[in-house]
Protein backbone atom coordinates (compact mmCIF):
# COMPACT_ATOMS: atom_id res chain seq x y z
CA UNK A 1 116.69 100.72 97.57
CA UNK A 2 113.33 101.39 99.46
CA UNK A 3 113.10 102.26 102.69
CA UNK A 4 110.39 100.09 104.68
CA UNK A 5 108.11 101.46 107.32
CA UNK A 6 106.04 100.06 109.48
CA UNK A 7 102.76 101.01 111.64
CA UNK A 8 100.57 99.05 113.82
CA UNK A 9 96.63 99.22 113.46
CA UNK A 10 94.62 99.03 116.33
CA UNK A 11 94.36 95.89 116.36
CA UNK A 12 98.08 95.22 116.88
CA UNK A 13 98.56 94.29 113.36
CA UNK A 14 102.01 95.15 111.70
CA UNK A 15 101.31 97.10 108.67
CA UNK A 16 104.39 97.22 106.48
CA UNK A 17 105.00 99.78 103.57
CA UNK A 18 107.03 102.00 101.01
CA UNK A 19 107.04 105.24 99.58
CA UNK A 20 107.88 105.06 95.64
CA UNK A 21 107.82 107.98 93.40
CA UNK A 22 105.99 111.18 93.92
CA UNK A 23 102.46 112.85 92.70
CA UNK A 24 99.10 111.35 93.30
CA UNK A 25 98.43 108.72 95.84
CA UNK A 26 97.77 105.19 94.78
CA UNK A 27 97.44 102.46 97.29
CA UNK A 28 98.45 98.85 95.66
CA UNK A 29 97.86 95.95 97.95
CA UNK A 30 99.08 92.76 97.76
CA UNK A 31 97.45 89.36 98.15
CA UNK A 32 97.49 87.14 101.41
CA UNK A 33 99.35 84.66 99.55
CA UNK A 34 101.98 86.96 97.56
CA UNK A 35 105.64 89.00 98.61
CA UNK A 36 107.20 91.95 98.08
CA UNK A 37 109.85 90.11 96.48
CA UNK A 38 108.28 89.30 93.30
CA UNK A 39 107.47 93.23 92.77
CA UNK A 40 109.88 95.84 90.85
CA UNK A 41 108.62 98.94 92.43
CA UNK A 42 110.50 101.54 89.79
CA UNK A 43 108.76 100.21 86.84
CA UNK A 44 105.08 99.58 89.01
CA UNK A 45 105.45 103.56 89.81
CA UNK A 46 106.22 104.49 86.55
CA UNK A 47 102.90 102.50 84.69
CA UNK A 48 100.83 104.48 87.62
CA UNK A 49 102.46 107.31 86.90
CA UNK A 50 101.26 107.44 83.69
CA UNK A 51 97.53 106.01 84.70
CA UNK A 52 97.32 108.88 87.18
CA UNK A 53 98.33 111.68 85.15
């Protein structure tokens, strides 16, 4: 299971967020509308895996 971090902007915004994986950084944000829950974070990793290489 992934761990979930949080950090606040300056704003006082909660940012929420998860490592997956390792190697190159990729940033994926969601929509206003959408949830984590719909994502599968294993398999999402492994297609950018393969973009990034």
């Amino acid at each position: 299971m992934t761990q979930i971090s949080t950090v606040t902007s300056i704003d006082g915004t909660k940012i929420a967020y998860a490592k997956v994986g390792h190697g190159p950084l990729a940033i994926v944000v969601g929509g206003a509308l959408s949830s984590r829950s719909g994502w599968t974070e294993p398999k999402l990793a492994r297609v950018l895996h393969l973009i990034l290489q």
